[in-house]
N, C-alpha and C. Protein backbone atom coordinates (compact mmCIF):
# COMPACT_ATOMS: atom_id res chain seq x y z
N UNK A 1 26.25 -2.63 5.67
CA UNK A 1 25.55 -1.63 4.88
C UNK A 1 24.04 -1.84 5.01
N UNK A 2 23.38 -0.96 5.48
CA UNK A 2 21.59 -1.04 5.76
C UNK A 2 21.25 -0.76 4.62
N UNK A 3 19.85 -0.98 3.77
CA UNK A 3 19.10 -0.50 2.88
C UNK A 3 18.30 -0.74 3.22
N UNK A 4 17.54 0.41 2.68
CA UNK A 4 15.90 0.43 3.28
C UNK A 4 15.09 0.64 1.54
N UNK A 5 14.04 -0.29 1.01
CA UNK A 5 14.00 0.38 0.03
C UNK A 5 12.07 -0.05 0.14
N UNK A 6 12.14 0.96 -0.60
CA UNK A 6 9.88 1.55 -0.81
C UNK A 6 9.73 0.81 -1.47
N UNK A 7 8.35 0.52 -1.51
CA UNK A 7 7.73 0.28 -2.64
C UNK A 7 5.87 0.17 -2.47
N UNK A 8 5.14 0.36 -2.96
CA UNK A 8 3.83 0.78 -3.11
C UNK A 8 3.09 2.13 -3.34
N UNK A 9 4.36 2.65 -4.06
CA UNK A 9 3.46 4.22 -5.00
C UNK A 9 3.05 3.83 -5.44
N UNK A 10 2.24 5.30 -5.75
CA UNK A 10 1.90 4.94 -7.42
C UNK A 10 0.35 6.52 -7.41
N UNK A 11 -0.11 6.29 -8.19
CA UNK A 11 -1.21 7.39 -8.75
C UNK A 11 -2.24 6.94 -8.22
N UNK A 12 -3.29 7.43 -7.00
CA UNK A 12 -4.59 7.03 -6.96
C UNK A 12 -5.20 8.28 -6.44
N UNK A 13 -6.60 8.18 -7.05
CA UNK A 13 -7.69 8.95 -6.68
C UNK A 13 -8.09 9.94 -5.46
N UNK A 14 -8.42 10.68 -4.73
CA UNK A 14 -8.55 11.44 -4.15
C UNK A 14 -9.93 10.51 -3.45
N UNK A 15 -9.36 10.45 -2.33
CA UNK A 15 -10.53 9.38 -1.12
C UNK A 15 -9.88 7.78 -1.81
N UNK A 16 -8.90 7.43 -2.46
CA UNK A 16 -8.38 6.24 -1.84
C UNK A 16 -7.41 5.78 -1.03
N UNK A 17 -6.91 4.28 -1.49
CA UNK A 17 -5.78 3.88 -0.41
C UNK A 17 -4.73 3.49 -0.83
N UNK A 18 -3.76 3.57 -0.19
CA UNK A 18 -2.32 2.59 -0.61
C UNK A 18 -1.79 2.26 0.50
N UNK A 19 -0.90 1.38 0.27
CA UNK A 19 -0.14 0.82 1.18
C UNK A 19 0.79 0.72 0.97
N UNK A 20 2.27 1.26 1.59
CA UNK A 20 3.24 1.57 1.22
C UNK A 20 3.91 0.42 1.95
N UNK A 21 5.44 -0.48 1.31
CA UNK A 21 6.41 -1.42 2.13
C UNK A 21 7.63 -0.35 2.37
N UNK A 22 8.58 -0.89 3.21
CA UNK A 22 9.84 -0.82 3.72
C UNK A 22 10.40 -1.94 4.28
N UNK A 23 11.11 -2.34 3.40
CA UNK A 23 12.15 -3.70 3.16
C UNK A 23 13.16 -3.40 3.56
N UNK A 24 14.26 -3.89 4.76
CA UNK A 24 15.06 -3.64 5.69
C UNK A 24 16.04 -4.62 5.49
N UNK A 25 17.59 -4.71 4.57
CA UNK A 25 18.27 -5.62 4.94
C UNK A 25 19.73 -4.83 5.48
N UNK A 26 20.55 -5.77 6.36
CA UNK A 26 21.32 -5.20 6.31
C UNK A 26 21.93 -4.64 8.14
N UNK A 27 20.55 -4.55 8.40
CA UNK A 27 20.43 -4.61 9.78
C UNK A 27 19.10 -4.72 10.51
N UNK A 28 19.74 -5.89 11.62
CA UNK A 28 17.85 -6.11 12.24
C UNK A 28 17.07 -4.53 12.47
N UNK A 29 16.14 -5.45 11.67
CA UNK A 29 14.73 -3.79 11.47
C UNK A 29 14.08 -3.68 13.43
N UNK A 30 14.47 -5.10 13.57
CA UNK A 30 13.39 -5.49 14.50
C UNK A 30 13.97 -4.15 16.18
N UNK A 31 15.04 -3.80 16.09
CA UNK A 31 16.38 -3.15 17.20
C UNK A 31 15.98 -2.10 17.07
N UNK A 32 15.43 -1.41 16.02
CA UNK A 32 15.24 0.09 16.06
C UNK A 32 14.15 0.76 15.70
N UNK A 33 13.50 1.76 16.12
CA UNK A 33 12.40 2.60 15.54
C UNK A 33 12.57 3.04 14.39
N UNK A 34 11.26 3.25 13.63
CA UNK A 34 11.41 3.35 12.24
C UNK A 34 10.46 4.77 11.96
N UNK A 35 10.61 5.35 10.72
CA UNK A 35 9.82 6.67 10.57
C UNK A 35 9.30 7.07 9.13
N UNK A 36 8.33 7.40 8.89
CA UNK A 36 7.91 7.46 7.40
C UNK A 36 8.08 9.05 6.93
N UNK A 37 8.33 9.59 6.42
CA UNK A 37 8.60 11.24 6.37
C UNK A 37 8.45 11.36 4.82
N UNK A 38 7.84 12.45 4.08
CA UNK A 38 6.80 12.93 2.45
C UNK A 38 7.81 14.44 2.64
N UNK A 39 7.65 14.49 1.40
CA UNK A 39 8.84 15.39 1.26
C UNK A 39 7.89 15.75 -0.66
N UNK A 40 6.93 17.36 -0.47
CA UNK A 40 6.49 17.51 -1.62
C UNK A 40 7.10 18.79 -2.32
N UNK A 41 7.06 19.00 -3.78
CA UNK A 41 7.96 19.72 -4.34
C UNK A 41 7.28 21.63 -3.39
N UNK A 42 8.48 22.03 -3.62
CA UNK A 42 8.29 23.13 -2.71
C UNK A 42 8.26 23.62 -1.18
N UNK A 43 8.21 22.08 -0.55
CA UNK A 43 7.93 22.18 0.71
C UNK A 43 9.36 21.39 1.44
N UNK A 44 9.30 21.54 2.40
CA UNK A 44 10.24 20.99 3.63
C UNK A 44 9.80 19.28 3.73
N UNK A 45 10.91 18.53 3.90
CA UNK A 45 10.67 17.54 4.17
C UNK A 45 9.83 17.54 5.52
N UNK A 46 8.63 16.37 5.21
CA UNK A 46 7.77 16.82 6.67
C UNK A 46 7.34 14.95 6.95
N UNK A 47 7.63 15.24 8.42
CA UNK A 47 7.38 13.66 9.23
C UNK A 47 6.20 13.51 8.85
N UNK A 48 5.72 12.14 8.60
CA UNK A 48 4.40 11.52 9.11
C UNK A 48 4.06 10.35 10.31
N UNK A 49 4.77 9.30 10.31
CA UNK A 49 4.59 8.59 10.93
C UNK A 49 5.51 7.85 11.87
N UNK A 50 5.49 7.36 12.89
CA UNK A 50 7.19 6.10 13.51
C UNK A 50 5.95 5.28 14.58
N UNK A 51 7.35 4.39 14.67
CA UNK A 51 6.89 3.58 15.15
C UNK A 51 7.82 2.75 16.16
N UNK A 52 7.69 2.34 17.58
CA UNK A 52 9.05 2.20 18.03
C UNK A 52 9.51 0.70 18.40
N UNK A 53 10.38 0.14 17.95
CA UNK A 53 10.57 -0.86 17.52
C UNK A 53 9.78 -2.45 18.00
N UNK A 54 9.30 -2.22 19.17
CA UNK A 54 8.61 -3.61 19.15
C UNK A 54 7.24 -3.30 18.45
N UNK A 55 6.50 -1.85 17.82
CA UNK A 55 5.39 -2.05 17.28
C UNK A 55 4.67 -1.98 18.43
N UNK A 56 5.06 -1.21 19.75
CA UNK A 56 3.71 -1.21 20.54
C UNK A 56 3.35 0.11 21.04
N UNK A 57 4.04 1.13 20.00
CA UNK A 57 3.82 1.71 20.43
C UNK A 57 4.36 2.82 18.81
N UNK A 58 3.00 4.02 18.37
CA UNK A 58 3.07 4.64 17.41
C UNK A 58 3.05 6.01 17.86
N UNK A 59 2.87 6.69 16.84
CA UNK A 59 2.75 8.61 16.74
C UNK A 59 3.05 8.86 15.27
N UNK A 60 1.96 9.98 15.10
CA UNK A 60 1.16 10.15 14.03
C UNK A 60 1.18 11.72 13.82
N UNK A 61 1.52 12.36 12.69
CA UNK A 61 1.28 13.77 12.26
C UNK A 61 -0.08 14.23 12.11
N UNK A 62 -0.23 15.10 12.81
CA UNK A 62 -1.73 15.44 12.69
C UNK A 62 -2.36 15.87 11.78
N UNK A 63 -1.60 16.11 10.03
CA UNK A 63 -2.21 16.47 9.06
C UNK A 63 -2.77 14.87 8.40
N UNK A 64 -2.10 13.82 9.26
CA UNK A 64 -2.93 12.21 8.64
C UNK A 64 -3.58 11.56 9.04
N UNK A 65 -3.13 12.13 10.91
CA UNK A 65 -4.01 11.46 11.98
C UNK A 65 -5.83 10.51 11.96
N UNK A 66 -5.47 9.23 12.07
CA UNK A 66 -7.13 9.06 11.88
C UNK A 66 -7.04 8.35 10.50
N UNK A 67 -6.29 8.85 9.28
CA UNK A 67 -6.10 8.16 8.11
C UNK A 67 -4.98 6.99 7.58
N UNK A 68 -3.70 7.70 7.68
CA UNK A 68 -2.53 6.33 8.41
C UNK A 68 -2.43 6.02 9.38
N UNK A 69 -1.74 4.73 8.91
CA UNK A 69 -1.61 3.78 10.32
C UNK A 69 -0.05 2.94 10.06
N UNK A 70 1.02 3.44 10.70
CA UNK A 70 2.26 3.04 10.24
C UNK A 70 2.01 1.36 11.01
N UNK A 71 2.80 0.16 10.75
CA UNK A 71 2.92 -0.53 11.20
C UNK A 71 4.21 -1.22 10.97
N UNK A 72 4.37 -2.96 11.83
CA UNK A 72 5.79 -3.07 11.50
C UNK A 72 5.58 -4.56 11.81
N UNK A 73 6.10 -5.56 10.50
CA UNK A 73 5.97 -6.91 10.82
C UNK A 73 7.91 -7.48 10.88
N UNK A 74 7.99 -7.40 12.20
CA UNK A 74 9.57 -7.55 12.56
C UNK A 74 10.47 -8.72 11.95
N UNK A 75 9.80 -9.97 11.90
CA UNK A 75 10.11 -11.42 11.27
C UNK A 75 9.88 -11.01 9.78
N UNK A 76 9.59 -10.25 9.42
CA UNK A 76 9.65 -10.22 7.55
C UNK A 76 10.79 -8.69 7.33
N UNK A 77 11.25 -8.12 8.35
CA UNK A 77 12.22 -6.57 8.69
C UNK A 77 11.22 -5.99 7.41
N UNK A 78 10.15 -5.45 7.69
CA UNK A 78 9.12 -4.42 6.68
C UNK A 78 8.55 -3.99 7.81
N UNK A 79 8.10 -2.17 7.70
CA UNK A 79 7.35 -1.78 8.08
C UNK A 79 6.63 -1.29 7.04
N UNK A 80 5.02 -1.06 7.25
CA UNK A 80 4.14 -0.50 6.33
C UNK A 80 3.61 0.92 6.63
N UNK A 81 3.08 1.48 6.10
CA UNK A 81 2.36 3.03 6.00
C UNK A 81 1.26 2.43 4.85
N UNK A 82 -0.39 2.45 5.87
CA UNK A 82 -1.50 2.08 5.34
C UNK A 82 -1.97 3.86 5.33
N UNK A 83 -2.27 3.92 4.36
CA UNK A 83 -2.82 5.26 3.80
C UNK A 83 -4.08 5.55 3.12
N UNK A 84 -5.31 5.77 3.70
CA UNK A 84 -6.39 5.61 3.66
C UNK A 84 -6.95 7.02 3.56
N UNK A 85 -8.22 7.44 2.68
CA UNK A 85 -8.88 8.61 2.39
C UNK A 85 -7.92 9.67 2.12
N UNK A 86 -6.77 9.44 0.76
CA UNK A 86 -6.01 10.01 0.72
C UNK A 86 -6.69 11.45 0.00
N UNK A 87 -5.74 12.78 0.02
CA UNK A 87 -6.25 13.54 -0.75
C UNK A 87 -4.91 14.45 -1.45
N UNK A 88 -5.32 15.28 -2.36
CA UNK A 88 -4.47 15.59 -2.97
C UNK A 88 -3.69 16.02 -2.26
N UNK A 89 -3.38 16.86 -1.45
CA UNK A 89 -2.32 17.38 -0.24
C UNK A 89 -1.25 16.31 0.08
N UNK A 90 -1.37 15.21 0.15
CA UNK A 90 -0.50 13.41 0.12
C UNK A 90 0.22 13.50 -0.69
N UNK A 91 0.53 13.90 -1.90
CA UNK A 91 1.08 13.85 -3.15
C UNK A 91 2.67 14.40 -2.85
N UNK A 92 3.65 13.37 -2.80
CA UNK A 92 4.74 13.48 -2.26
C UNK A 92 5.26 12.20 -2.57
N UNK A 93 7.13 12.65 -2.39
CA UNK A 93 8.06 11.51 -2.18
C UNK A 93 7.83 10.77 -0.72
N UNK A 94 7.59 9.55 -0.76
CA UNK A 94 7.59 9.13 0.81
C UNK A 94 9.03 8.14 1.09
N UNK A 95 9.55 8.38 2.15
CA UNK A 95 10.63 8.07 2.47
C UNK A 95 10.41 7.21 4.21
N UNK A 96 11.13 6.17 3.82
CA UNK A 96 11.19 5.41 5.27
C UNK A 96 12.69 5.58 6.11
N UNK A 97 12.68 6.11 6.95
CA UNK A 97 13.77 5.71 8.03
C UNK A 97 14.11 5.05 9.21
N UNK A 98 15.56 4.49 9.20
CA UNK A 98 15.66 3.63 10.68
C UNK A 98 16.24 4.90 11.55
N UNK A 99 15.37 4.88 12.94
CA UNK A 99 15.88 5.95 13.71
C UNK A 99 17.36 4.98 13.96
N UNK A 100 18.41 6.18 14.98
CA UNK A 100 19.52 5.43 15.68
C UNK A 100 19.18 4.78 16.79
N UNK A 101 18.08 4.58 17.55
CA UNK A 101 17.71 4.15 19.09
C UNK A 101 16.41 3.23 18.48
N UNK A 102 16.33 2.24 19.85
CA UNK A 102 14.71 2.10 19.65
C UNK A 102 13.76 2.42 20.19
N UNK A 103 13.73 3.84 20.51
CA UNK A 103 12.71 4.68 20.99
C UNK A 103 12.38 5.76 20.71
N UNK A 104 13.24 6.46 19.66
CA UNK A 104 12.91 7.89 19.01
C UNK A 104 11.52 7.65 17.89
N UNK A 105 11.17 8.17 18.34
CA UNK A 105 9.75 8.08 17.52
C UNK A 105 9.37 9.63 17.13
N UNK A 106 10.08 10.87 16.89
CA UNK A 106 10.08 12.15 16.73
C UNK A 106 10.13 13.25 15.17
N UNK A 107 10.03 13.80 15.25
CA UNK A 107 9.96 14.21 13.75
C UNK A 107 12.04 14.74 13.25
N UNK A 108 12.58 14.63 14.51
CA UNK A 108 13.72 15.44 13.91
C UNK A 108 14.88 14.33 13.10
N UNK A 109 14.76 15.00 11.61
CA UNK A 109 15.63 13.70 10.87
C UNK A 109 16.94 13.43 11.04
N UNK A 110 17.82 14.48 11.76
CA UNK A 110 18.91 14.00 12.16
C UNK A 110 18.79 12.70 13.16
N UNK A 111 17.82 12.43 13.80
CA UNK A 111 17.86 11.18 14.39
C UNK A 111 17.70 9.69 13.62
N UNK A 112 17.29 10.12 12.78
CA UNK A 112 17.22 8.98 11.73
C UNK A 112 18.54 8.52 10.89
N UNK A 113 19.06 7.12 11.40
CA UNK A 113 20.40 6.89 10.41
C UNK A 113 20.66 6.89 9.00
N UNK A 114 19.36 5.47 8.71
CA UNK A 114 19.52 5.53 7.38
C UNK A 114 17.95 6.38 6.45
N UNK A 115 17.97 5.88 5.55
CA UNK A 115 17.11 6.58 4.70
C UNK A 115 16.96 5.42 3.51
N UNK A 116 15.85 5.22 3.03
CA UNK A 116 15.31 4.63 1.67
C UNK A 116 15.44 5.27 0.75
N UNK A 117 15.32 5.14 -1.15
CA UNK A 117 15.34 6.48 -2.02
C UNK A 117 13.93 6.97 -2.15
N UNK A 118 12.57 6.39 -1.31
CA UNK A 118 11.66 7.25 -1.90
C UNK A 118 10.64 6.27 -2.71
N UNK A 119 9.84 6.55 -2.18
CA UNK A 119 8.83 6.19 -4.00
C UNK A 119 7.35 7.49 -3.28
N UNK A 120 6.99 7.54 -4.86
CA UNK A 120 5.82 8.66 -5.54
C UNK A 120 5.01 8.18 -5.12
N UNK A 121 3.99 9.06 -4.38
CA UNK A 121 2.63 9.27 -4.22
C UNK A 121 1.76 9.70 -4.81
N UNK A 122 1.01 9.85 -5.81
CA UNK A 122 0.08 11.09 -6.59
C UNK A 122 -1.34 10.67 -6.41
N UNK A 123 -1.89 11.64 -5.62
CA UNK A 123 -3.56 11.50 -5.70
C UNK A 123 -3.87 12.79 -6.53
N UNK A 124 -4.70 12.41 -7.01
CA UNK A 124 -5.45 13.55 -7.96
C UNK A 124 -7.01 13.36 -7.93
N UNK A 125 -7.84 14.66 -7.95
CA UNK A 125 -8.62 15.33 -7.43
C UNK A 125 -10.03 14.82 -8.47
């Protein structure tokens, strides 16, 4: 059984930062590409970030481009989502996934096996 579970929401300011975890037990994190995907009320779940499993290699949504920076420390199975000059538009559930391969690095979530439950984002203005 994989679990993937968040943690580093929370409420900040409009032009700050957070840093989001993804804690991986269950199956080596280190075997597969991983994907960060925000999902805000009203809207379509929408990709942001992956990363493909040795970490040498990323891709980035161009509504964050320049501001996150997904990363992945394999010996601790966590990847992070550093989230910098956030603005209210960020304000979303963020969700981590393990793709099925270790090279899909793409926005389509059927490629993604498992799923985390989420944690809250809120920047305010």
């Amino acid at each position: 059984q994989v679990q993937l579970v968040e943690s580093g929401g929370g409420l900040v300011q409009a032009g700050g930062s957070l840093r989001l975890s993804c804690a991986a037990s269950g199956r080596t994190l280190s075997s597969y590409s991983m994907g960060w995907f925000r999902h805000a009320p009203g809207k379509e779940r929408e990709f942001v970030a992956a990363i493909k499993w040795s970490g040498g290699s990323t891709t980035s949504a161009d509504s964050v481009k320049g501001r996150f920076t997904v990363s992945r420390d394999n010996a601790k199975n966590t990847v992070y989502l550093q989230m910098n000059s956030l603005k209210p538009e960020d304000t979303a559930v963020y969700y981590c996934a393990q793709a099925g391969t270790r090279w899909y690095m793409g926005p389509r979530t059927d490629e993604y096996a498992y799923w985390g439950q989420g944690t809250q984002v809120t920047v305010s203005s």
